[in-house]
N, C-alpha and C. Protein backbone atom coordinates (compact mmCIF):
# COMPACT_ATOMS: atom_id res chain seq x y z
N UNK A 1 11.83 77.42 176.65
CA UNK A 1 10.52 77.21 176.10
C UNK A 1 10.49 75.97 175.21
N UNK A 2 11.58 75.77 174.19
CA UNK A 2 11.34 74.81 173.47
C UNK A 2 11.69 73.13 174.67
N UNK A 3 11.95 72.97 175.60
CA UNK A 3 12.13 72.55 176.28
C UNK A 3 10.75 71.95 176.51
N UNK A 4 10.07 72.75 176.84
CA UNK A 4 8.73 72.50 177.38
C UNK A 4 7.76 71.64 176.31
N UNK A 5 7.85 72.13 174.76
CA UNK A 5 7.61 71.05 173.63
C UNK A 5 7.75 69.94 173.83
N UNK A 6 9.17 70.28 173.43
CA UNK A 6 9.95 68.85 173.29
C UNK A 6 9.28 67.58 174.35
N UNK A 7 8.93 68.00 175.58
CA UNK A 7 8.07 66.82 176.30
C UNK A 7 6.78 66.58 176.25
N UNK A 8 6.12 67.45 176.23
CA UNK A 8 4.83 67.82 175.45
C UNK A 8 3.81 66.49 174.93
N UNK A 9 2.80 65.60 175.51
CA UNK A 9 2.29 64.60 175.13
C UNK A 9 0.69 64.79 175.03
N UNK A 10 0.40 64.24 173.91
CA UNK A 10 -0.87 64.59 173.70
C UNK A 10 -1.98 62.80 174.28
N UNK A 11 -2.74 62.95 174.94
CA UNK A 11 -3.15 61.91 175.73
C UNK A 11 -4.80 61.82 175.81
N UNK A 12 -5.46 61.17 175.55
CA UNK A 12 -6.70 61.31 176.43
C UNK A 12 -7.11 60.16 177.73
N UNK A 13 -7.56 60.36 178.56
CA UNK A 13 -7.45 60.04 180.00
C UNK A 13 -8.79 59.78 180.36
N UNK A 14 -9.15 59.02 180.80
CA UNK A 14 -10.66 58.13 181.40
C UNK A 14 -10.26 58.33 183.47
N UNK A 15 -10.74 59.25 183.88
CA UNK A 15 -10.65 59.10 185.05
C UNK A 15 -11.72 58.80 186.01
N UNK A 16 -11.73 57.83 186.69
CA UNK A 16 -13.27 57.94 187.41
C UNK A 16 -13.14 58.78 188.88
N UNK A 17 -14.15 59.33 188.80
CA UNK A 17 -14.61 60.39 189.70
C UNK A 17 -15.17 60.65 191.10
N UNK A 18 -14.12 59.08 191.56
CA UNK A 18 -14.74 59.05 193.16
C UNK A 18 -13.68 59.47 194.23
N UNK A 19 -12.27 59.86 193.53
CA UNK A 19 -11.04 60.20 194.49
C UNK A 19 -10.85 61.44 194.81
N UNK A 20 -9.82 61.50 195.50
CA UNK A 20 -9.59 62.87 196.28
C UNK A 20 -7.97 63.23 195.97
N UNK A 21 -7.56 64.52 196.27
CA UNK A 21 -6.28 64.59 195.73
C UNK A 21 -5.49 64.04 194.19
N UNK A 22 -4.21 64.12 194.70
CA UNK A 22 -3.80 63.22 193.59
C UNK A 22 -4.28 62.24 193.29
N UNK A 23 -4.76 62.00 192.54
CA UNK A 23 -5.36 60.73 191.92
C UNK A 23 -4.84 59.76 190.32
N UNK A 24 -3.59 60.06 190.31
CA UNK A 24 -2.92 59.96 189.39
C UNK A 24 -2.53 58.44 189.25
N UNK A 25 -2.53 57.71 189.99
CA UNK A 25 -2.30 56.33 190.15
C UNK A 25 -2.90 55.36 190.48
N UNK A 26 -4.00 55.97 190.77
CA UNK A 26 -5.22 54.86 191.51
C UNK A 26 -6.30 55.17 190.34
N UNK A 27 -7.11 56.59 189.87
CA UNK A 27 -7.87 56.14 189.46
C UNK A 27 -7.60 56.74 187.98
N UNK A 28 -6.95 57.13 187.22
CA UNK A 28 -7.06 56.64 185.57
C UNK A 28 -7.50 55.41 185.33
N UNK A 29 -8.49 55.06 184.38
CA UNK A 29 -8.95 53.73 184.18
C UNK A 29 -8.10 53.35 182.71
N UNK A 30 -8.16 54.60 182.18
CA UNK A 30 -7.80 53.90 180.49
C UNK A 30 -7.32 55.15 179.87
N UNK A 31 -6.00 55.09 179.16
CA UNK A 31 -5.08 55.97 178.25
C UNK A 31 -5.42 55.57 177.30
N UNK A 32 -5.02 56.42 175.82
CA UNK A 32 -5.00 56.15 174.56
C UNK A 32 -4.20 57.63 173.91
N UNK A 33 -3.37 57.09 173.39
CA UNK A 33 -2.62 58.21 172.71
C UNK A 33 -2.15 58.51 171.08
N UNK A 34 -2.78 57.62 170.70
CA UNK A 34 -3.13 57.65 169.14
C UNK A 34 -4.56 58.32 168.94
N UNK A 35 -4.81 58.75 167.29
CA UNK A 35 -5.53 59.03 166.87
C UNK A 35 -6.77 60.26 167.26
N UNK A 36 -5.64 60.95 168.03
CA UNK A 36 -6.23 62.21 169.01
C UNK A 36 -6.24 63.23 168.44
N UNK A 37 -7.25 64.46 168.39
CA UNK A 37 -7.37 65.18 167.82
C UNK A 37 -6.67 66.51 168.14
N UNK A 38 -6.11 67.83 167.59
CA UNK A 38 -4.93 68.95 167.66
C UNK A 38 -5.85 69.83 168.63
N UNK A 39 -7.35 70.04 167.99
CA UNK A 39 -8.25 70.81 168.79
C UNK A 39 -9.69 70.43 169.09
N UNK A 40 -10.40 70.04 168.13
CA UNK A 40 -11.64 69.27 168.96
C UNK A 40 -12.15 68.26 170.52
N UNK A 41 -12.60 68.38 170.35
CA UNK A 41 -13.17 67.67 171.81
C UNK A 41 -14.03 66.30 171.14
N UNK A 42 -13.63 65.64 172.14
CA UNK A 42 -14.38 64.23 171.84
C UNK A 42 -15.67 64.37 172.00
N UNK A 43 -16.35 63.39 171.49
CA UNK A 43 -17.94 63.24 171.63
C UNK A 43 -18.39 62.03 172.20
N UNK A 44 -19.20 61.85 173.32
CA UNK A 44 -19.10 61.01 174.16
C UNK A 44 -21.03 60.40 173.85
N UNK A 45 -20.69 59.39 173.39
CA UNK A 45 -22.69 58.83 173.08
C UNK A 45 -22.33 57.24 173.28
N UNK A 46 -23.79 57.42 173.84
CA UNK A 46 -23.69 55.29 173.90
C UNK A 46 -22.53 54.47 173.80
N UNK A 47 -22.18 54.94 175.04
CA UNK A 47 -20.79 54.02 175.56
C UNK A 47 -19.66 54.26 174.73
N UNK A 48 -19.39 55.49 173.56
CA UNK A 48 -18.36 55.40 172.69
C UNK A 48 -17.66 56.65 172.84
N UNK A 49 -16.83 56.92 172.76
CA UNK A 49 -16.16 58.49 172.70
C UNK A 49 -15.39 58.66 171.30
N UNK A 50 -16.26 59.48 170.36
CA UNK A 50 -16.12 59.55 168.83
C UNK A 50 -14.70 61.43 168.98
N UNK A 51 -13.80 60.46 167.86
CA UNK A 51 -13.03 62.17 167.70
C UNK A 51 -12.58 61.96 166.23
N UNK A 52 -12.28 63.15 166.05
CA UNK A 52 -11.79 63.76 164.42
C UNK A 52 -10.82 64.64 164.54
N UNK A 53 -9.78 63.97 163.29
CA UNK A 53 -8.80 64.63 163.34
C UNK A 53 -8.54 65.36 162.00
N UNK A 54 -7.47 66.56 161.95
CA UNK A 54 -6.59 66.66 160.79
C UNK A 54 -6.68 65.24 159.75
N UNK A 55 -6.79 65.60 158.22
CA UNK A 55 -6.57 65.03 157.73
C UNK A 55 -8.22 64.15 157.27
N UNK A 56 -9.03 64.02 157.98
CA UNK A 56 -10.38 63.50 157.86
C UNK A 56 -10.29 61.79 158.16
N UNK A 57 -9.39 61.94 159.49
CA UNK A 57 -8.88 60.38 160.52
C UNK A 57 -9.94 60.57 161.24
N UNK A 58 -10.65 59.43 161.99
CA UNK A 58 -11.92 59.20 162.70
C UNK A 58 -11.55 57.90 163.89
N UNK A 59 -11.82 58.30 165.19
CA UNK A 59 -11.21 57.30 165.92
C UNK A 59 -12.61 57.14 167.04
N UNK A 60 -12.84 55.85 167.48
CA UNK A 60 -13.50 55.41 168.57
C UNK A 60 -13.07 54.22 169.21
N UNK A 61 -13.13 55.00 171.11
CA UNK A 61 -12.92 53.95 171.97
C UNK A 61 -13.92 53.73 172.84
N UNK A 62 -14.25 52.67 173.24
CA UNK A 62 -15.23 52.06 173.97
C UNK A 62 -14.80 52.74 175.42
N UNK A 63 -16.38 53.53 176.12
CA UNK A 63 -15.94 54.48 177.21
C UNK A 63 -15.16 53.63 178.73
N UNK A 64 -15.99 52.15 178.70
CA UNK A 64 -15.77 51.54 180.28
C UNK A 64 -14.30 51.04 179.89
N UNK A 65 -13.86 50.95 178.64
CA UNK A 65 -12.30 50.20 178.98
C UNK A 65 -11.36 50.59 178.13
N UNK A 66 -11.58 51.66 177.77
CA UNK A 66 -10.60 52.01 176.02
C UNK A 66 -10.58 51.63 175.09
N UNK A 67 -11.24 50.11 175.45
CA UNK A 67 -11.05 49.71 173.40
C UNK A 67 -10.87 49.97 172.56
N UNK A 68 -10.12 50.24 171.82
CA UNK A 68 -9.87 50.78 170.77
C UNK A 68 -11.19 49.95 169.27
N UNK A 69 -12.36 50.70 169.19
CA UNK A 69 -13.23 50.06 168.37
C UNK A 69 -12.64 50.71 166.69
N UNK A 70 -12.65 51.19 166.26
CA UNK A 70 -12.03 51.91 165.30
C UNK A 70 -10.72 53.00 165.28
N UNK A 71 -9.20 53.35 164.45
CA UNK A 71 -8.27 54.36 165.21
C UNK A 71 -7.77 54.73 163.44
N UNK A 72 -8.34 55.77 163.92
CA UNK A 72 -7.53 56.53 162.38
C UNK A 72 -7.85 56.31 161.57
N UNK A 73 -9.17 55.91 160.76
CA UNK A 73 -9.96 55.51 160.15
C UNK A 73 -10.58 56.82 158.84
N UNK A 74 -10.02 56.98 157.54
CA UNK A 74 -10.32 57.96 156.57
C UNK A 74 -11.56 58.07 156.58
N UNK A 75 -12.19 59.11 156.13
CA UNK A 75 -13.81 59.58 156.23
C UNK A 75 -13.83 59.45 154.51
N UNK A 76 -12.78 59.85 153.90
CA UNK A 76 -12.72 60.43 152.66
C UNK A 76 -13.05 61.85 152.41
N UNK A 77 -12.50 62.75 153.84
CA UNK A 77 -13.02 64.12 153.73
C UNK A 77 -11.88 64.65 154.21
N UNK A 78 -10.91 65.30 153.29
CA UNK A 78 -9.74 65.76 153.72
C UNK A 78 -9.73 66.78 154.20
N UNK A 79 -9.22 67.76 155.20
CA UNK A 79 -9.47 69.00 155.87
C UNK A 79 -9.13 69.01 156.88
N UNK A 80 -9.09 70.36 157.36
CA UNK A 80 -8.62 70.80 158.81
C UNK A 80 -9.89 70.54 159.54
N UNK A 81 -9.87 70.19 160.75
CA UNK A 81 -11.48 69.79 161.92
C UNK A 81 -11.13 70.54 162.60
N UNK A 82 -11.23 71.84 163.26
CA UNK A 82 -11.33 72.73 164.38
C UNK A 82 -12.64 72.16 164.85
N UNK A 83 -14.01 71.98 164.66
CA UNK A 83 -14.88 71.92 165.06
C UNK A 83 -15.68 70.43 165.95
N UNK A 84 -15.72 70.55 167.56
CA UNK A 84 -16.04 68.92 167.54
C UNK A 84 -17.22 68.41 167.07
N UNK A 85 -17.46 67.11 167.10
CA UNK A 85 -18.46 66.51 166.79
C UNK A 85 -19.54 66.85 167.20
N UNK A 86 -20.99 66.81 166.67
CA UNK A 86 -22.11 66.87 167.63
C UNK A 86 -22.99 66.24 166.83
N UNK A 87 -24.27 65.72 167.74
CA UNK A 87 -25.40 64.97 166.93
C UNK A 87 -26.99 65.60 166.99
N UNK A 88 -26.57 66.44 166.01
CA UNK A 88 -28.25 66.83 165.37
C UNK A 88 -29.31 65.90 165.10
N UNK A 89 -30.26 65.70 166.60
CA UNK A 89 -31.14 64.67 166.04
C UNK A 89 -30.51 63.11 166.17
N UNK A 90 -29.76 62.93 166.70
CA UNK A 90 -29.18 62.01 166.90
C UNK A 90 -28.39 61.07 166.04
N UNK A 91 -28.19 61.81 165.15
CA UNK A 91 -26.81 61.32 163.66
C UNK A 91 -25.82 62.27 163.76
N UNK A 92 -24.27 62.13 163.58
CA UNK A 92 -23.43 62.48 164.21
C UNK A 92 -22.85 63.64 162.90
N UNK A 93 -22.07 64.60 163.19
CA UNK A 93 -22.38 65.72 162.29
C UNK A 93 -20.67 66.03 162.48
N UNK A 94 -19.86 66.06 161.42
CA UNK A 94 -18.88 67.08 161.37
C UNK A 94 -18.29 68.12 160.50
N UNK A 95 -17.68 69.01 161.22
CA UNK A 95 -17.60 70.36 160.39
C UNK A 95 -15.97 70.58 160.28
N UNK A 96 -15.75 70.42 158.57
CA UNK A 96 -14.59 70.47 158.18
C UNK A 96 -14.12 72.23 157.90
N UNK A 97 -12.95 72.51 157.39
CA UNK A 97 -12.65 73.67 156.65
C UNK A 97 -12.20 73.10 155.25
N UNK A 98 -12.42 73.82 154.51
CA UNK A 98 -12.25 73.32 153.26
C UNK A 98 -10.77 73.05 152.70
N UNK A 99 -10.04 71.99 151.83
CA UNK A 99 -9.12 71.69 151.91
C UNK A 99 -8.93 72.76 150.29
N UNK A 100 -7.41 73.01 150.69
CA UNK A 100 -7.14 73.58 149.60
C UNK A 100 -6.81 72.83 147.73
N UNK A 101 -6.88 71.66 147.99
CA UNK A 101 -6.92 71.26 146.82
C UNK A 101 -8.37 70.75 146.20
């Protein structure tokens, strides 16, 4: 089991959606493996894919090529993020747990 950790990579993956089968080599467009979040889900608006991490780190990559537009970026809101992003009204909203200090 610890085996299975130990290789264990945390990734997010841009695949476009016109292949068949394996598609592991032809169509990934764009990796990024920094600044990824433990459990939330990204939030995907006007060309950007917004995520939050542990710690109150804030990362955006540009959707057509990865760009890295901002990576790990402090909010000044320290806390655990279980919760993903969403936009009430169209301003972007996140829900921390409260930090113990």
């Amino acid at each position: 089991m610890a085996d299975i950790f130990s290789k264990a990579q945390n990734a997010c993956l841009a695949v476009r959606p016109d292949g068949a089968g394996d598609v592991t080599a032809t169509h990934v467009a764009w990796t990024q493996r920094r600044g990824l979040p433990y459990v939330p889900s990204p939030l995907c608006y006007q060309g950007r894919l917004f995520l939050i991490k542990n710690g109150g780190l804030a990362s955006c990559f540009r959707t057509k090529d990865g760009a890295v537009l901002y990576q790990e970026e402090r909010l000044g809101a320290l806390g655990d993020y279980y919760s993903s992003p969403w936009l009430p009204e169209g301003r972007s909203a996140l829900l921390r747990s409260r930090a113990p200090w």
